[in-house]
PDB file of N, CA and C in Angstrom:
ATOM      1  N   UNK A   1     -32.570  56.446 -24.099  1.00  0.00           N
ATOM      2  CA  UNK A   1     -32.083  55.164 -23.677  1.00  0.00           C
ATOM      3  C   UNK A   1     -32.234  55.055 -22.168  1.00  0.00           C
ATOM      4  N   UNK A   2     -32.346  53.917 -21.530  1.00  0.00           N
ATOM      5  CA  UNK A   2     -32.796  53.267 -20.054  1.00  0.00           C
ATOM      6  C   UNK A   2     -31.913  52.946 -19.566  1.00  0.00           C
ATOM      7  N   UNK A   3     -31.574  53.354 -18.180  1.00  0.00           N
ATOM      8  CA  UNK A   3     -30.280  52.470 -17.815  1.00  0.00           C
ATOM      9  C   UNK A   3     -30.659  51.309 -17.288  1.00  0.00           C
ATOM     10  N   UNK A   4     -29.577  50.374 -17.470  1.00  0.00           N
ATOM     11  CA  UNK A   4     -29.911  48.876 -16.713  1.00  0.00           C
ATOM     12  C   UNK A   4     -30.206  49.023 -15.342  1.00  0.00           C
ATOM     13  N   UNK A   5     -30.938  47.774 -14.460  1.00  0.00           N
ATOM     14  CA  UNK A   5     -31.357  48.116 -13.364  1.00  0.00           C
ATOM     15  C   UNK A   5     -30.709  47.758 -12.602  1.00  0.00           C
ATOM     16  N   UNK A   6     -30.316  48.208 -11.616  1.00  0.00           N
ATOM     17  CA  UNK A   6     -29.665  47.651 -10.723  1.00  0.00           C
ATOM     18  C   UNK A   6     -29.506  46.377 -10.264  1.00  0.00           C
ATOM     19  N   UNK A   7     -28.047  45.690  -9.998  1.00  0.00           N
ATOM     20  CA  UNK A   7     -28.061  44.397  -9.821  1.00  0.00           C
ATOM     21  C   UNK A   7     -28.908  43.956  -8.554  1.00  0.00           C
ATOM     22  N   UNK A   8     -29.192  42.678  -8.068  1.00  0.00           N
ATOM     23  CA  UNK A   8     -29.800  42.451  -6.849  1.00  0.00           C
ATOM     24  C   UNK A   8     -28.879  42.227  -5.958  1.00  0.00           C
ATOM     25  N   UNK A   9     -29.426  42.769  -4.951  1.00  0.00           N
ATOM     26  CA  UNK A   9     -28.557  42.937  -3.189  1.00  0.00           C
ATOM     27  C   UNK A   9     -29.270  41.293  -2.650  1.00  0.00           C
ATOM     28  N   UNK A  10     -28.255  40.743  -2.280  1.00  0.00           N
ATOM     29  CA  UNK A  10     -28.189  39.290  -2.051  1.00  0.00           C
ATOM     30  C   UNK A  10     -28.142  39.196   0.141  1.00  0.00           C
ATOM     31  N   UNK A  11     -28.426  39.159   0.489  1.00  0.00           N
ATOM     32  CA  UNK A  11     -28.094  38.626   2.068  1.00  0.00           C
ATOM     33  C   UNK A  11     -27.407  37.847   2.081  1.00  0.00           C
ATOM     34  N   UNK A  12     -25.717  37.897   2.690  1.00  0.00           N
ATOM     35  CA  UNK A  12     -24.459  36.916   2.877  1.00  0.00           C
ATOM     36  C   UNK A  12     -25.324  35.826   3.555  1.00  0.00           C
ATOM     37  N   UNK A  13     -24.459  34.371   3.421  1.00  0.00           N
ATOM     38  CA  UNK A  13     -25.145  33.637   3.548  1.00  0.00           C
ATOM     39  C   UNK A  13     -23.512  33.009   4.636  1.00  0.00           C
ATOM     40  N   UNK A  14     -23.593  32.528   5.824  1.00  0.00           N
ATOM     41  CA  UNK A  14     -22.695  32.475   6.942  1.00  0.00           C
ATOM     42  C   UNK A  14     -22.479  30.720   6.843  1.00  0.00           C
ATOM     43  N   UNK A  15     -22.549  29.586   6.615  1.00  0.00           N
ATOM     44  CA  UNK A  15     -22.359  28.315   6.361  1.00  0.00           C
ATOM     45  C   UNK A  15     -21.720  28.503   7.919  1.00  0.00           C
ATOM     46  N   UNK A  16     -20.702  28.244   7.927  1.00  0.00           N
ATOM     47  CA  UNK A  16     -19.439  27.923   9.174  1.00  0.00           C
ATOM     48  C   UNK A  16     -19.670  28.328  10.219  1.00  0.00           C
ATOM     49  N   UNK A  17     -20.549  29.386   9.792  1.00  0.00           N
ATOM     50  CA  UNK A  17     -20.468  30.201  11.729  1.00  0.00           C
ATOM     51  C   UNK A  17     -21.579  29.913  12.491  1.00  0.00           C
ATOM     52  N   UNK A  18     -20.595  29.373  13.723  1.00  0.00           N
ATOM     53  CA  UNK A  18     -21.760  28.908  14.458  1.00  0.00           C
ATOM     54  C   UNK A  18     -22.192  29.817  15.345  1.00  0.00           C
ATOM     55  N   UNK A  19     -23.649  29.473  16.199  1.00  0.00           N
ATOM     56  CA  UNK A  19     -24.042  30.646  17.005  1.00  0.00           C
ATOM     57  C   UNK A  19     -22.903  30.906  18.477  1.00  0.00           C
ATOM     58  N   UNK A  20     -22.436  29.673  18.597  1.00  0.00           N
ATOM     59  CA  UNK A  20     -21.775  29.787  20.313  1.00  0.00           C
ATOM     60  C   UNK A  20     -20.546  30.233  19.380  1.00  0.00           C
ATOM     61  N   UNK A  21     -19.889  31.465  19.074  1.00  0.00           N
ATOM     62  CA  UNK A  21     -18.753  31.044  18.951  1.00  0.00           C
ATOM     63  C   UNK A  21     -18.073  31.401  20.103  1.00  0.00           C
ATOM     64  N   UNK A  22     -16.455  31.255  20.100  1.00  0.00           N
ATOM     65  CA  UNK A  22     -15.762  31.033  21.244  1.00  0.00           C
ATOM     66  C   UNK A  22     -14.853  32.473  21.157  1.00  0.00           C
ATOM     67  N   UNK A  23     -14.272  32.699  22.210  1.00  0.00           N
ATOM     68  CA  UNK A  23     -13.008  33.717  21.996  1.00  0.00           C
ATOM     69  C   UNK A  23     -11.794  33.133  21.701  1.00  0.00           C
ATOM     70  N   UNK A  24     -10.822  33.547  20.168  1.00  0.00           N
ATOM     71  CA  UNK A  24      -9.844  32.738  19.869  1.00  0.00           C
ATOM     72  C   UNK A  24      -9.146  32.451  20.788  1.00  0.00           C
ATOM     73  N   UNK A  25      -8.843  33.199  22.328  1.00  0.00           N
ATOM     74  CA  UNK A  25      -7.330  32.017  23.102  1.00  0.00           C
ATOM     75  C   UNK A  25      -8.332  30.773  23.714  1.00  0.00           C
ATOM     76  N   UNK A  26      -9.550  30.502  23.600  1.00  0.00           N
ATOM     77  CA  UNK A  26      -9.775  29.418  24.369  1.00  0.00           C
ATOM     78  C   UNK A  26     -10.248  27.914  23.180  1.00  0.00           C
ATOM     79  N   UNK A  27      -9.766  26.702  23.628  1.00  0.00           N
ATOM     80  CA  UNK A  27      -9.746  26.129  22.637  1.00  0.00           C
ATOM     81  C   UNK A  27     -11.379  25.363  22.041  1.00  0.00           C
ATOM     82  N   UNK A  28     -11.505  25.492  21.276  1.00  0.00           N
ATOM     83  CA  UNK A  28     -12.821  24.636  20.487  1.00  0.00           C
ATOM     84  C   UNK A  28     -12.958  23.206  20.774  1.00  0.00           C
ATOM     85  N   UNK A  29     -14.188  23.208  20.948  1.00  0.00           N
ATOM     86  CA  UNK A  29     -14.784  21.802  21.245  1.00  0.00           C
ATOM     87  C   UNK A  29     -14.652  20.407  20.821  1.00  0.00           C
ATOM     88  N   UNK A  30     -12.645  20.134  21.786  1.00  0.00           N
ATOM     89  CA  UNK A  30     -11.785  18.761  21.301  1.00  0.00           C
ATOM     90  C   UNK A  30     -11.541  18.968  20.418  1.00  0.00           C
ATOM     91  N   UNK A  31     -11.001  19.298  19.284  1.00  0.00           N
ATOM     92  CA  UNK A  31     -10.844  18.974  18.185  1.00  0.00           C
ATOM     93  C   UNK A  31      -9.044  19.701  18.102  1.00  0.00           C
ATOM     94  N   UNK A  32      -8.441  18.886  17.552  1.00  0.00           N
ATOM     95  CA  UNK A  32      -6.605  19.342  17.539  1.00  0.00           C
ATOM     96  C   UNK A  32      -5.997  19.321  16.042  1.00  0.00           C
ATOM     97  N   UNK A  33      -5.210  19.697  15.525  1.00  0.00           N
ATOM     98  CA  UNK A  33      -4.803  19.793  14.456  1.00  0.00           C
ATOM     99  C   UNK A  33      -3.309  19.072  14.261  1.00  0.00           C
ATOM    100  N   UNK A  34      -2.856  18.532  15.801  1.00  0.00           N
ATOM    101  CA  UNK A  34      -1.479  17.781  16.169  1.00  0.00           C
ATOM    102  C   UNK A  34      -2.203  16.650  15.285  1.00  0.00           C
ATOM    103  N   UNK A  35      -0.892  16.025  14.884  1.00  0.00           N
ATOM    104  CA  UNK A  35      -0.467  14.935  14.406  1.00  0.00           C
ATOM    105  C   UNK A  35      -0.639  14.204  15.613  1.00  0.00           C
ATOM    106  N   UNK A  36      -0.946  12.867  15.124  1.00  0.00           N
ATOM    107  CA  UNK A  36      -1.043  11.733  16.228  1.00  0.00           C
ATOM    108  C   UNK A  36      -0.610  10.391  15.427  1.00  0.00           C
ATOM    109  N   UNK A  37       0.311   9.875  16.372  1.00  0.00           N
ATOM    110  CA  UNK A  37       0.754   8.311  15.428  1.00  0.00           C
ATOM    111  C   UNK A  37       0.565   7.667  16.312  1.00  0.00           C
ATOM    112  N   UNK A  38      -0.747   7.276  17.307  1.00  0.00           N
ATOM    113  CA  UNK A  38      -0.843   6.301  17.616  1.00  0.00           C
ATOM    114  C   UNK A  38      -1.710   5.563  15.822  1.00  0.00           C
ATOM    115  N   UNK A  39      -1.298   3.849  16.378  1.00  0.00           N
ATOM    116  CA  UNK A  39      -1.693   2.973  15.051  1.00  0.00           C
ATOM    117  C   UNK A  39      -0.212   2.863  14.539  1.00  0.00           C
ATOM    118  N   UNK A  40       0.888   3.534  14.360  1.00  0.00           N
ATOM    119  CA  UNK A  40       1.757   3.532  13.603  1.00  0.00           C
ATOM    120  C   UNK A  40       2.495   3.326  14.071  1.00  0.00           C
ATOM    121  N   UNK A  41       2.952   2.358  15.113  1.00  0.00           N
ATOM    122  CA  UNK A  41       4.089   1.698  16.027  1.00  0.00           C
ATOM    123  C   UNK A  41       4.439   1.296  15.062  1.00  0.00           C
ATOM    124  N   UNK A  42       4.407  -0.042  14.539  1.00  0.00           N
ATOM    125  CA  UNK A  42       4.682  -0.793  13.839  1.00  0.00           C
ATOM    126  C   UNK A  42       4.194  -1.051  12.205  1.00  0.00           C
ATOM    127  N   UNK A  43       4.790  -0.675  11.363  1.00  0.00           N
ATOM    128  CA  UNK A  43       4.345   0.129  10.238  1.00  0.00           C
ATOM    129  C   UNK A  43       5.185  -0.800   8.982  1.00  0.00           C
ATOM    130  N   UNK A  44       6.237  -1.303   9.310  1.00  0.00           N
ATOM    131  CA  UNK A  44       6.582  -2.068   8.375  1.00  0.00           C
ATOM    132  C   UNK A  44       6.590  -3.568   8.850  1.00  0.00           C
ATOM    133  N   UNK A  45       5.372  -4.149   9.555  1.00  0.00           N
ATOM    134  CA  UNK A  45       5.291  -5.356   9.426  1.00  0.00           C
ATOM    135  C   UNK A  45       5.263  -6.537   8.687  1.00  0.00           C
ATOM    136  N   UNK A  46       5.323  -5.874   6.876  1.00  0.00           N
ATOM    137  CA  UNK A  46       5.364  -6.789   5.933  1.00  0.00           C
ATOM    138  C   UNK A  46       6.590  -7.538   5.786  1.00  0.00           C
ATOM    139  N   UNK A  47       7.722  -6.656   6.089  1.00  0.00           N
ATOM    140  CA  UNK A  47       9.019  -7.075   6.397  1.00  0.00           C
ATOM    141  C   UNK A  47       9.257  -8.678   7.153  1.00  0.00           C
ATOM    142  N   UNK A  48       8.602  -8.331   8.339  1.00  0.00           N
ATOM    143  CA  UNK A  48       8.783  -9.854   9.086  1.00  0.00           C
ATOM    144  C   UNK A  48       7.768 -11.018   8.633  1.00  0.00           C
ATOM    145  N   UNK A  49       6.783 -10.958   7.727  1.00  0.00           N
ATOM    146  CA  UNK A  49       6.363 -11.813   7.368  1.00  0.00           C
ATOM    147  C   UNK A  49       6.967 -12.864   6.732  1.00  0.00           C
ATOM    148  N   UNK A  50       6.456 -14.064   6.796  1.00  0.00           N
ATOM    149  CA  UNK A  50       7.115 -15.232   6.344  1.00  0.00           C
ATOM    150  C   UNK A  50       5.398 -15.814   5.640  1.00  0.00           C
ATOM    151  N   UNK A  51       5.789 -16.632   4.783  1.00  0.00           N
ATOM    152  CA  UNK A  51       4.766 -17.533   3.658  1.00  0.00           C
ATOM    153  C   UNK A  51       4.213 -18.329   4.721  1.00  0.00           C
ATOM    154  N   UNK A  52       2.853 -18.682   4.415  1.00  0.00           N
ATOM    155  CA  UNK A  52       2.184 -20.056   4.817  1.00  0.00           C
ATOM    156  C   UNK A  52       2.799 -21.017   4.595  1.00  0.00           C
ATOM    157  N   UNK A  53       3.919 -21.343   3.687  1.00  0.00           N
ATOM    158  CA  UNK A  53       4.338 -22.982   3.604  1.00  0.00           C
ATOM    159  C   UNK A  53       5.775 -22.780   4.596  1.00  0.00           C
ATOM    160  N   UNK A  54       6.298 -21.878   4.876  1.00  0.00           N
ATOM    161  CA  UNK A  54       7.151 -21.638   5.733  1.00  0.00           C
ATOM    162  C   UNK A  54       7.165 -21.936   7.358  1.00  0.00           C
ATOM    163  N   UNK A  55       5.314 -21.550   7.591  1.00  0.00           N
ATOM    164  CA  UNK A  55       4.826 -21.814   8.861  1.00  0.00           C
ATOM    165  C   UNK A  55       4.510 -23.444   9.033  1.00  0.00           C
ATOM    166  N   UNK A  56       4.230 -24.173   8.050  1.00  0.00           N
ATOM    167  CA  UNK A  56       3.598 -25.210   8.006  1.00  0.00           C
ATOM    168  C   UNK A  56       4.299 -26.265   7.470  1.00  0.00           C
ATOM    169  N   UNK A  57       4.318 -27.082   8.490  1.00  0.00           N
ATOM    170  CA  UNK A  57       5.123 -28.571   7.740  1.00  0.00           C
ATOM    171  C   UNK A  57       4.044 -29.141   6.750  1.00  0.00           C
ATOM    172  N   UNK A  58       3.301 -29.334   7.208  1.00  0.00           N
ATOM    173  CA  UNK A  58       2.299 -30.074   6.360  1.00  0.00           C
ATOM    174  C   UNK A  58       1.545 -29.583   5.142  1.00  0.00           C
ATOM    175  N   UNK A  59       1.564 -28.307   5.258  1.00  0.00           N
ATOM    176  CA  UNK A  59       1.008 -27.472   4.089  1.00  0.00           C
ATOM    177  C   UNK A  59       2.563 -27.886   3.673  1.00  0.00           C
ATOM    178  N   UNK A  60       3.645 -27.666   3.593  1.00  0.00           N
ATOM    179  CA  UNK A  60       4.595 -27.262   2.789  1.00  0.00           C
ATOM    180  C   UNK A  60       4.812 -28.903   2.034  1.00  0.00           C
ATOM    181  N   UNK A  61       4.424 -30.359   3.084  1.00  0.00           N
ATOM    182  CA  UNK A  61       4.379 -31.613   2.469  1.00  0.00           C
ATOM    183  C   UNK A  61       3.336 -31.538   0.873  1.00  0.00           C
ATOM    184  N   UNK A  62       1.887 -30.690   1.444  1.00  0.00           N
ATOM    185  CA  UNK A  62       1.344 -30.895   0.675  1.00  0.00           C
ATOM    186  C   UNK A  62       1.304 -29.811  -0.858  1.00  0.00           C
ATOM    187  N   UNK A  63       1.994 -28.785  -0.980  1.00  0.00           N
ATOM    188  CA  UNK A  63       2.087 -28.128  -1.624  1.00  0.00           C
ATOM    189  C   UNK A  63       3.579 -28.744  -2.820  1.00  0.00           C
ATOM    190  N   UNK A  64       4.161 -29.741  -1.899  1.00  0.00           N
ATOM    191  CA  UNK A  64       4.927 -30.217  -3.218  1.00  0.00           C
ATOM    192  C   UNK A  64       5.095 -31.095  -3.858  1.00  0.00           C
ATOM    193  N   UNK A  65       3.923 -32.109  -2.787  1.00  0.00           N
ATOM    194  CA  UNK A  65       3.368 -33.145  -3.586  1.00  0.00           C
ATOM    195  C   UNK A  65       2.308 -32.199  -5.124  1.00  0.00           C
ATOM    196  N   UNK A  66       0.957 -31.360  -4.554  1.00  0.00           N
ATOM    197  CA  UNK A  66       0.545 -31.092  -5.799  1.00  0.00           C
ATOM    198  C   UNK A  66       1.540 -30.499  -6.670  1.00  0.00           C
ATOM    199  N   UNK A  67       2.752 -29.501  -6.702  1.00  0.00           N
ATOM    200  CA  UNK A  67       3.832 -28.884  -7.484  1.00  0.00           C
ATOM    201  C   UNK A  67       4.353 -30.178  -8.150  1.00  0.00           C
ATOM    202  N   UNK A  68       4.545 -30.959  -7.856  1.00  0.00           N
ATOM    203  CA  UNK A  68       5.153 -32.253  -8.343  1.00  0.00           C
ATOM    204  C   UNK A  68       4.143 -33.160  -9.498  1.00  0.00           C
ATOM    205  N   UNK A  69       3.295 -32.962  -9.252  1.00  0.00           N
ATOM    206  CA  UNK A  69       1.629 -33.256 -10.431  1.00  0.00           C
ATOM    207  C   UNK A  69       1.603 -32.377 -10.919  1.00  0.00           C
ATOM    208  N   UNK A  70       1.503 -31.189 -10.336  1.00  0.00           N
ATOM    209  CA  UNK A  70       1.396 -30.019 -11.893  1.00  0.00           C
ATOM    210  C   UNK A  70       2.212 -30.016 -13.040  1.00  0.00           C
ATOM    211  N   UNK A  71       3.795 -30.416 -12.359  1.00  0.00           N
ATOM    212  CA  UNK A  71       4.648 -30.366 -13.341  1.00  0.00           C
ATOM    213  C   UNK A  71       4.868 -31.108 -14.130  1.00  0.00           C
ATOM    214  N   UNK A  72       4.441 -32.513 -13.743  1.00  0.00           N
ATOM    215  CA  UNK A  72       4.017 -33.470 -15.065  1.00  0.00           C
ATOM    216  C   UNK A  72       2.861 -33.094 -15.904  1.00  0.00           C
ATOM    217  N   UNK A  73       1.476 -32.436 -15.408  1.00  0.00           N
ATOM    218  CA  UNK A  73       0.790 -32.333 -16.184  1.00  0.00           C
ATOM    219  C   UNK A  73       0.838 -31.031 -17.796  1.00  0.00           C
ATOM    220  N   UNK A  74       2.010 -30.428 -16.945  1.00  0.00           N
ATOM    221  CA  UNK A  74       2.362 -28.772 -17.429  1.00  0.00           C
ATOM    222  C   UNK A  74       3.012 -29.203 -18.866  1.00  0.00           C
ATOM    223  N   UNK A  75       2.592 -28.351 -19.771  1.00  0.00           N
ATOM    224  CA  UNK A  75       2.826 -28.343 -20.979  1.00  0.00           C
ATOM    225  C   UNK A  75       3.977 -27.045 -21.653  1.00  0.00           C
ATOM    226  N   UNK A  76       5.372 -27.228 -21.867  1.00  0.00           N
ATOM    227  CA  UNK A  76       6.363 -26.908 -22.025  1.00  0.00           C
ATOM    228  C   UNK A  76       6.410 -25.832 -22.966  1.00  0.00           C
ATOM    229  N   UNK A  77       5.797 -25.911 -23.594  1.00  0.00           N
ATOM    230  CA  UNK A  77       5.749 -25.025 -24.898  1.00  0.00           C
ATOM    231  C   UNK A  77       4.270 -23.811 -24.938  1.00  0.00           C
ATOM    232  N   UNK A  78       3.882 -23.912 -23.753  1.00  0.00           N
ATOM    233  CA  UNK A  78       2.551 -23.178 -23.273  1.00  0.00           C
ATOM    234  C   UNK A  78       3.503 -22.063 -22.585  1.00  0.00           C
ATOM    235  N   UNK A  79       4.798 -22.112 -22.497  1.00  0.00           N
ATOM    236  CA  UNK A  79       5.063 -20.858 -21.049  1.00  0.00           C
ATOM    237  C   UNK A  79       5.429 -19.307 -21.796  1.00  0.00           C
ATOM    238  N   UNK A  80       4.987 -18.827 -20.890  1.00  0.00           N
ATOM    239  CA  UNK A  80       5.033 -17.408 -20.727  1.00  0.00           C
ATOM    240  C   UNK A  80       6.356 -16.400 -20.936  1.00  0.00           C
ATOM    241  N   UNK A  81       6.370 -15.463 -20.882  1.00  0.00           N
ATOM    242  CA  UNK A  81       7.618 -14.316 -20.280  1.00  0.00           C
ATOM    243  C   UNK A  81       7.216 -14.586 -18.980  1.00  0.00           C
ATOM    244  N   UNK A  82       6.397 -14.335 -18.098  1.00  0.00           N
ATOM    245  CA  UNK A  82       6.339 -14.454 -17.027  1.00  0.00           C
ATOM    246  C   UNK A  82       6.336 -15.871 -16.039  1.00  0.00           C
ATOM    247  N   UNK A  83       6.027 -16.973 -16.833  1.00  0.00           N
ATOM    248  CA  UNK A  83       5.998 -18.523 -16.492  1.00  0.00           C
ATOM    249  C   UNK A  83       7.650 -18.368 -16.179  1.00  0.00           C
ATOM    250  N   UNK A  84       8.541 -17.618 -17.508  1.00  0.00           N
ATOM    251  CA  UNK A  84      10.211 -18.194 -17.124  1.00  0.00           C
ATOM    252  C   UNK A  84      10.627 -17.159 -16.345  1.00  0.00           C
ATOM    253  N   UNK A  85       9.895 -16.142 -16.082  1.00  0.00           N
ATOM    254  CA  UNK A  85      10.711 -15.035 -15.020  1.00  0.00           C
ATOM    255  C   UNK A  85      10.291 -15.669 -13.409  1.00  0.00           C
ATOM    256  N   UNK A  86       9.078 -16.287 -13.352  1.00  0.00           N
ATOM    257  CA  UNK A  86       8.719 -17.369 -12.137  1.00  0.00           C
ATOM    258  C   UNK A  86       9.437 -18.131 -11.749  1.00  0.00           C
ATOM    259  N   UNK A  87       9.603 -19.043 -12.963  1.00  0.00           N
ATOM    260  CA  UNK A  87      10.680 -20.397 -12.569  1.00  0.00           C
ATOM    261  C   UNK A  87      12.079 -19.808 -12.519  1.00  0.00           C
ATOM    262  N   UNK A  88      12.427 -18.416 -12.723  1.00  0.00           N
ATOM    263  CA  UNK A  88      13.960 -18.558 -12.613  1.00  0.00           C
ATOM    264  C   UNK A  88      13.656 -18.107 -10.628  1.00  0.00           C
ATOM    265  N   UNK A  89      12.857 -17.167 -10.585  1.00  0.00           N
ATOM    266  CA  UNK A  89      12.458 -16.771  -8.860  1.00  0.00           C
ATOM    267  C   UNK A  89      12.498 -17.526  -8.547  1.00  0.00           C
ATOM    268  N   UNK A  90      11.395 -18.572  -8.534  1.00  0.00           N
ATOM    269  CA  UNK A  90      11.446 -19.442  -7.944  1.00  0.00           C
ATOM    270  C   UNK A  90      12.607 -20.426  -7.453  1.00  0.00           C
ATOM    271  N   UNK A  91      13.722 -20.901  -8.571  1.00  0.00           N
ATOM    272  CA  UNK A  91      14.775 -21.338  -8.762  1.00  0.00           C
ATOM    273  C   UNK A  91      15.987 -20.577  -7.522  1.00  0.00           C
ATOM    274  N   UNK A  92      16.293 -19.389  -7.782  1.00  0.00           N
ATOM    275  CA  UNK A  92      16.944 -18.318  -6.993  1.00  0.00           C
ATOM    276  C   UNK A  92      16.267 -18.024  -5.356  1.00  0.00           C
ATOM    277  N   UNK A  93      15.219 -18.949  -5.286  1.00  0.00           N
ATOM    278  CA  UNK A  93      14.496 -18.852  -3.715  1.00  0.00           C
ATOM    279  C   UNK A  93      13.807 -17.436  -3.441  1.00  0.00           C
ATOM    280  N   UNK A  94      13.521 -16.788  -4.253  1.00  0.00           N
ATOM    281  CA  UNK A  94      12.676 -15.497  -4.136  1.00  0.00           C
ATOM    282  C   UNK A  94      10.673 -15.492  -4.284  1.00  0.00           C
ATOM    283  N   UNK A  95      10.731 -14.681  -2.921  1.00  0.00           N
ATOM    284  CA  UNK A  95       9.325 -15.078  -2.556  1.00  0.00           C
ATOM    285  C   UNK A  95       9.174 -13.009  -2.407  1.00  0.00           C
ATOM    286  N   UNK A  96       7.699 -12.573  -2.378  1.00  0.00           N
ATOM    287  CA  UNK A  96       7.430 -11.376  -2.495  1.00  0.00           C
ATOM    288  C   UNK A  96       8.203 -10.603  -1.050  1.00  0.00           C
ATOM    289  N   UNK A  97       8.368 -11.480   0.347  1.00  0.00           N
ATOM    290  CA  UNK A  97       8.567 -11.057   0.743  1.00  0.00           C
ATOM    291  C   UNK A  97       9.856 -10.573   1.063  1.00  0.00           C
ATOM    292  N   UNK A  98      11.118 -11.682   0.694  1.00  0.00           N
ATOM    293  CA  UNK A  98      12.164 -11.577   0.308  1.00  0.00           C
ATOM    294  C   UNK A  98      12.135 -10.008  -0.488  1.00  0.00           C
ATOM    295  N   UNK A  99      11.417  -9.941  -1.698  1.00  0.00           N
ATOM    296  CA  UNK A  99      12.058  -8.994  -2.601  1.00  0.00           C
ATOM    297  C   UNK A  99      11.390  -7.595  -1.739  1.00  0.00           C
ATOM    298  N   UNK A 100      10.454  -7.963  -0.702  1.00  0.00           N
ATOM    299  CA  UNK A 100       9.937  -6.091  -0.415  1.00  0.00           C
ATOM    300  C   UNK A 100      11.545  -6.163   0.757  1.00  0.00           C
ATOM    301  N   UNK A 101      12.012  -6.961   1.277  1.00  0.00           N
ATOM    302  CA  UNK A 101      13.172  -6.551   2.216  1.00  0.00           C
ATOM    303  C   UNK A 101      14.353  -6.318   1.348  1.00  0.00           C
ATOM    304  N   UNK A 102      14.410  -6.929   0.331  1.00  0.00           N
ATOM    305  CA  UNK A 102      16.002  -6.327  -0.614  1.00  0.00           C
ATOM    306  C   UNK A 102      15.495  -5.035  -0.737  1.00  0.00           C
ATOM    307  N   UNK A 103      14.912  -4.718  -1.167  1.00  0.00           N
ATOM    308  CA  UNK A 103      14.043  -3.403  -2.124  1.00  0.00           C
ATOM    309  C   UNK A 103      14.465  -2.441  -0.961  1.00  0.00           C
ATOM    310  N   UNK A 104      14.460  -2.712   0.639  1.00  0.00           N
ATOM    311  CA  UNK A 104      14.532  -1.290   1.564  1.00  0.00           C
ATOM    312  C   UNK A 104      16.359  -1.653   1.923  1.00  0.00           C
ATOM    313  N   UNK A 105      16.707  -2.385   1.583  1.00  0.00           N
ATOM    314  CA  UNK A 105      17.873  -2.377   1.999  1.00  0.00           C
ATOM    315  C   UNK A 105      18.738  -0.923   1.244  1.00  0.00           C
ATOM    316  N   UNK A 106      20.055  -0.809   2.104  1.00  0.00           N
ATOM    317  CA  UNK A 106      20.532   0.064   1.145  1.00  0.00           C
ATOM    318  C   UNK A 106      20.046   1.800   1.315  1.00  0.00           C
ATOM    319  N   UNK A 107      20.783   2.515   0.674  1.00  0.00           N
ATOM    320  CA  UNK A 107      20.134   3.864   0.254  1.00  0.00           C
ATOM    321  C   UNK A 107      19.042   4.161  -0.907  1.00  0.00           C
ATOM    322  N   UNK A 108      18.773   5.238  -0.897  1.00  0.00           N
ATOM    323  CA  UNK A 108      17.623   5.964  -1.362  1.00  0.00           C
ATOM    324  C   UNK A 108      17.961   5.293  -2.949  1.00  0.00           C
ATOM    325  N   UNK A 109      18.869   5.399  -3.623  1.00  0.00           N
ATOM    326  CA  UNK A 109      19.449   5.528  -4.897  1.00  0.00           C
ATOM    327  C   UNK A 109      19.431   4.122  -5.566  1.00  0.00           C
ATOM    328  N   UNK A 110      20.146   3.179  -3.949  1.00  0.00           N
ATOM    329  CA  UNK A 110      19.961   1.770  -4.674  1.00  0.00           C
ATOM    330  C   UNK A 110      18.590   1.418  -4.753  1.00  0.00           C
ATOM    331  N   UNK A 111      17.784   1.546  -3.902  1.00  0.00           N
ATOM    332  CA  UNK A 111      16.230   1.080  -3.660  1.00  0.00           C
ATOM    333  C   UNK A 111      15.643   1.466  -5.024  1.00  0.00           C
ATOM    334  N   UNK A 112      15.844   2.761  -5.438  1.00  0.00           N
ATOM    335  CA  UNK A 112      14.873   3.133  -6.736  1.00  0.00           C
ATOM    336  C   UNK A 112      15.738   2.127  -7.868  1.00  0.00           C
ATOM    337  N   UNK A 113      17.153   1.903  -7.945  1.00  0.00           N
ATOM    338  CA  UNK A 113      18.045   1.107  -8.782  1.00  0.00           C
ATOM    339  C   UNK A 113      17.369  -0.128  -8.941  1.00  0.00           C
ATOM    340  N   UNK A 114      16.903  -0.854  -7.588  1.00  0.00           N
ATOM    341  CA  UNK A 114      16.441  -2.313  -8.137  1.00  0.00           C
ATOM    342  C   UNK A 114      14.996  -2.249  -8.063  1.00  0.00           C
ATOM    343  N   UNK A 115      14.303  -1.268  -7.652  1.00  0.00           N
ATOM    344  CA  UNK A 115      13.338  -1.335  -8.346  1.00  0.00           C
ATOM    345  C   UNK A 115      12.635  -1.129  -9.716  1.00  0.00           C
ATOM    346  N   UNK A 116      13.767  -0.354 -10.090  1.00  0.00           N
ATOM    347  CA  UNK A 116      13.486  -0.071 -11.397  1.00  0.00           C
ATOM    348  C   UNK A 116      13.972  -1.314 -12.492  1.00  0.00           C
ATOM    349  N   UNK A 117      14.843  -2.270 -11.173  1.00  0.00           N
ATOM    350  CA  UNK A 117      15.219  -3.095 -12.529  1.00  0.00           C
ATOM    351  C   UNK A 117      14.588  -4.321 -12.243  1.00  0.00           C
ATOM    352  N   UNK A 118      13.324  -4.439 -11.861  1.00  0.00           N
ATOM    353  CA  UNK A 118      12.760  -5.607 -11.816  1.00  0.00           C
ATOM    354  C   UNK A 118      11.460  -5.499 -12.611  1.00  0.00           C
TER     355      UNK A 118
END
């Protein structure tokens, strides 16, 4: 019987290493591993947002003149789960941005509470 032949001897193959390298106390070429928050001054700006018909007299004239035609044209017995979960929002004055500022109000416990119950 023959013994198997020896496996093949491979030459490491170096990807990463570059030719200049450096001595570790001196630092590498710019590059930092710190955290940086510039960009993140202001991070919850959705908060202060307000609606386009809020900003606008005239958009808000004209948005209830057409609301006022839709609702004659709107057919009563066409609505949704979600058509009557609208009209009650709507009714109660709740707009997305309203509900992202309830939602942070409060502690950790209530926040997941009403989010979970919407």
């Amino acid at each position: 019987m023959t013994a198997p032949p020896p496996p093949p001897v491979y030459e490491p193959v170096n990807y990463h290493v570059h030719d200049n390298l450096q001595d570790e106390g001196t630092e590498s070429s710019g590059y930092s591993a710190e955290f940086s928050s510039e960009g993140i001054l202001n991070d919850r700006n959705e908060e202060k947002r307000i609606t386009e018909a809020e900003k606008n007299e005239r958009v808000q004239r004209q948005l209830k003149t057409l609301t006022d035609e839709l609702a004659q044209a709107r057919d009563e017995d066409m609505k949704t789960q979600n058509d009557l979960i609208h009209t009650e929002n709507m009714r109660q004055g709740r707009d997305k941005y309203k509900t992202l500022r309830q939602i942070r109000q409060g502690n950790t416990k209530q926040r997941i509470d009403e989010f979970e119950a919407m």
